[in-house]
C-alpha atoms as a PDB file:
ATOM      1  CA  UNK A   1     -13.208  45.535  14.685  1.00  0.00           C
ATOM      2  CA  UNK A   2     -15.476  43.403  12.588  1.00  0.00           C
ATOM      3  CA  UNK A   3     -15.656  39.716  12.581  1.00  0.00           C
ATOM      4  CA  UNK A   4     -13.940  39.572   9.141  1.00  0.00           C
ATOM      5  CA  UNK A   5     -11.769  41.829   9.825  1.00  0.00           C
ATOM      6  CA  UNK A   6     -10.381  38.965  13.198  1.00  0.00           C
ATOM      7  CA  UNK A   7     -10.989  36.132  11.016  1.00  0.00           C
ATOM      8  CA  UNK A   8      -7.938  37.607   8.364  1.00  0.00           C
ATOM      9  CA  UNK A   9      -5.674  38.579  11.169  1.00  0.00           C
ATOM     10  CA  UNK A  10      -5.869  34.730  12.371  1.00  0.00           C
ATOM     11  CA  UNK A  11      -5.607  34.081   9.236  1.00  0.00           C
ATOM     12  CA  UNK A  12      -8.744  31.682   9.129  1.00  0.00           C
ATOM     13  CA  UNK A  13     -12.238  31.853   8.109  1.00  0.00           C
ATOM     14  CA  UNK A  14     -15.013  33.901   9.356  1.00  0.00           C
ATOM     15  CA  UNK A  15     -17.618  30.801  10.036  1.00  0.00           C
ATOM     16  CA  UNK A  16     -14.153  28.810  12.255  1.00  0.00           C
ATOM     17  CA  UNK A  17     -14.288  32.202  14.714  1.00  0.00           C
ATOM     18  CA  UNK A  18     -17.704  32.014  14.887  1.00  0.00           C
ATOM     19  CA  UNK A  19     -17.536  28.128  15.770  1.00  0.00           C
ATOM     20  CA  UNK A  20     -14.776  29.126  18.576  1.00  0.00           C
ATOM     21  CA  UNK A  21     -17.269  31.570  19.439  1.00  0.00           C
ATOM     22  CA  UNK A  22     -19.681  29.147  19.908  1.00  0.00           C
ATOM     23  CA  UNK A  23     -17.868  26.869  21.677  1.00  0.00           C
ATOM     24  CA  UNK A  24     -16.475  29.447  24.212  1.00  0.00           C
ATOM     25  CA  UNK A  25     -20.100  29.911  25.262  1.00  0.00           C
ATOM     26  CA  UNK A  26     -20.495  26.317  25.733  1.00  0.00           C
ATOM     27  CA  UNK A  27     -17.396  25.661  27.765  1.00  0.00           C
ATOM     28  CA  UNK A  28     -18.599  28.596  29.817  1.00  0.00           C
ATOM     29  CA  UNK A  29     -21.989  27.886  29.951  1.00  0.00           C
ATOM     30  CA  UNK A  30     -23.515  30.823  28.730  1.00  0.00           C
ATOM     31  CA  UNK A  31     -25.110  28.659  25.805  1.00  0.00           C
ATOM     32  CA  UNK A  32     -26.495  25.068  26.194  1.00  0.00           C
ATOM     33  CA  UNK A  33     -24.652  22.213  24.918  1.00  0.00           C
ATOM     34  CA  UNK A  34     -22.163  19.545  25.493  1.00  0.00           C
ATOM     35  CA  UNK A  35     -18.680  20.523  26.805  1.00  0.00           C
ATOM     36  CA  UNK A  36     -15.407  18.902  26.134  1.00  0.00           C
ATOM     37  CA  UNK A  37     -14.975  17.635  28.899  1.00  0.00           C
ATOM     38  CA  UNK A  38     -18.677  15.882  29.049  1.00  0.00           C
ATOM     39  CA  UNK A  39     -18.419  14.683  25.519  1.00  0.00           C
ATOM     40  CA  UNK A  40     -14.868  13.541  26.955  1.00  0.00           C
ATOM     41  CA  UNK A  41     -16.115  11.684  29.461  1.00  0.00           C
ATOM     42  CA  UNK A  42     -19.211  10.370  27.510  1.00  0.00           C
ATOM     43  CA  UNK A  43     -16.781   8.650  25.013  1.00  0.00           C
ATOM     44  CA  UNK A  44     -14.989   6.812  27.873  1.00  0.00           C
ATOM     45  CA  UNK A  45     -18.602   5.452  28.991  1.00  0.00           C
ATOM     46  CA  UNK A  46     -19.353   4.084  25.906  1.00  0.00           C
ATOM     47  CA  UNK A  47     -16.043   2.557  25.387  1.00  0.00           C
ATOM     48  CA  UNK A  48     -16.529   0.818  28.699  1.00  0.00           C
ATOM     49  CA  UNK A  49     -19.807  -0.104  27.857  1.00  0.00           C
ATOM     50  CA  UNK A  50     -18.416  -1.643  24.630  1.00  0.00           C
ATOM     51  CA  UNK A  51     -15.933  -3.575  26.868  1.00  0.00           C
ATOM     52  CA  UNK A  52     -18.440  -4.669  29.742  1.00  0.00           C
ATOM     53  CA  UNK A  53     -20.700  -5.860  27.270  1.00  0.00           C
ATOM     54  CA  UNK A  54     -17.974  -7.617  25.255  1.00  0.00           C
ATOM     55  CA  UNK A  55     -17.240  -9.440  28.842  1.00  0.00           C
ATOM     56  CA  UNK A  56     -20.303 -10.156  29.417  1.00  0.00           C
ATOM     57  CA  UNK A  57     -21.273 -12.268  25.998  1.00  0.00           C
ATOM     58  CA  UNK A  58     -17.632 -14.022  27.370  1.00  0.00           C
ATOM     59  CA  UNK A  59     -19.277 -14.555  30.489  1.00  0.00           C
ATOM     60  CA  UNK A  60     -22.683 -15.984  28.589  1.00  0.00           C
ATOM     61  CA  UNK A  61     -21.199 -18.395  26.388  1.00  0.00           C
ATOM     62  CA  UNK A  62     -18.648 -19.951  29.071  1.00  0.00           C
ATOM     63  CA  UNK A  63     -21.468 -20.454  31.433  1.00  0.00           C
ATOM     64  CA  UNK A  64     -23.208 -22.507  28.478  1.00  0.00           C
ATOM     65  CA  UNK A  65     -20.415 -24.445  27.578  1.00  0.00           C
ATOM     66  CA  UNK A  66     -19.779 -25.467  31.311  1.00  0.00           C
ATOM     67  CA  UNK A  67     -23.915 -26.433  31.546  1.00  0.00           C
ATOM     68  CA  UNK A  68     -23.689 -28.473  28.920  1.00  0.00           C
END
């Protein structure tokens, strides 16, 4: 069975089987790459970056007020 031949029984394109493909092989790390549940977990450290750092300029500009 040919890749074109999968594609039109999903009913999808050839190139989004290969990108499943693709992924598979990342998720089971047979290729390199990032994995959902890494580039999961990466966006939750950058949002609490975003967050800590918001605190922090918080932090900054109370403790300048109070020294003044």
């Amino acid at each position: 069975m040919t890749l074109a031949q999968i594609a039109q029984d999903f009913g999808v394109h050839e190139m989004t089987i290969t990108k499943w493909l693709r992924a598979a092989d990342v998720e089971d790390g047979v290729k390199p790459g990032v994995t959902s549940e890494h580039a999961r977990e990466l966006r939750e450290a950058r949002r609490r970056i975003r967050l800590l750092e918001q605190e922090n300029e918080v932090l900054r500009r109370a403790a300048a007020y109070l020294s003044q």
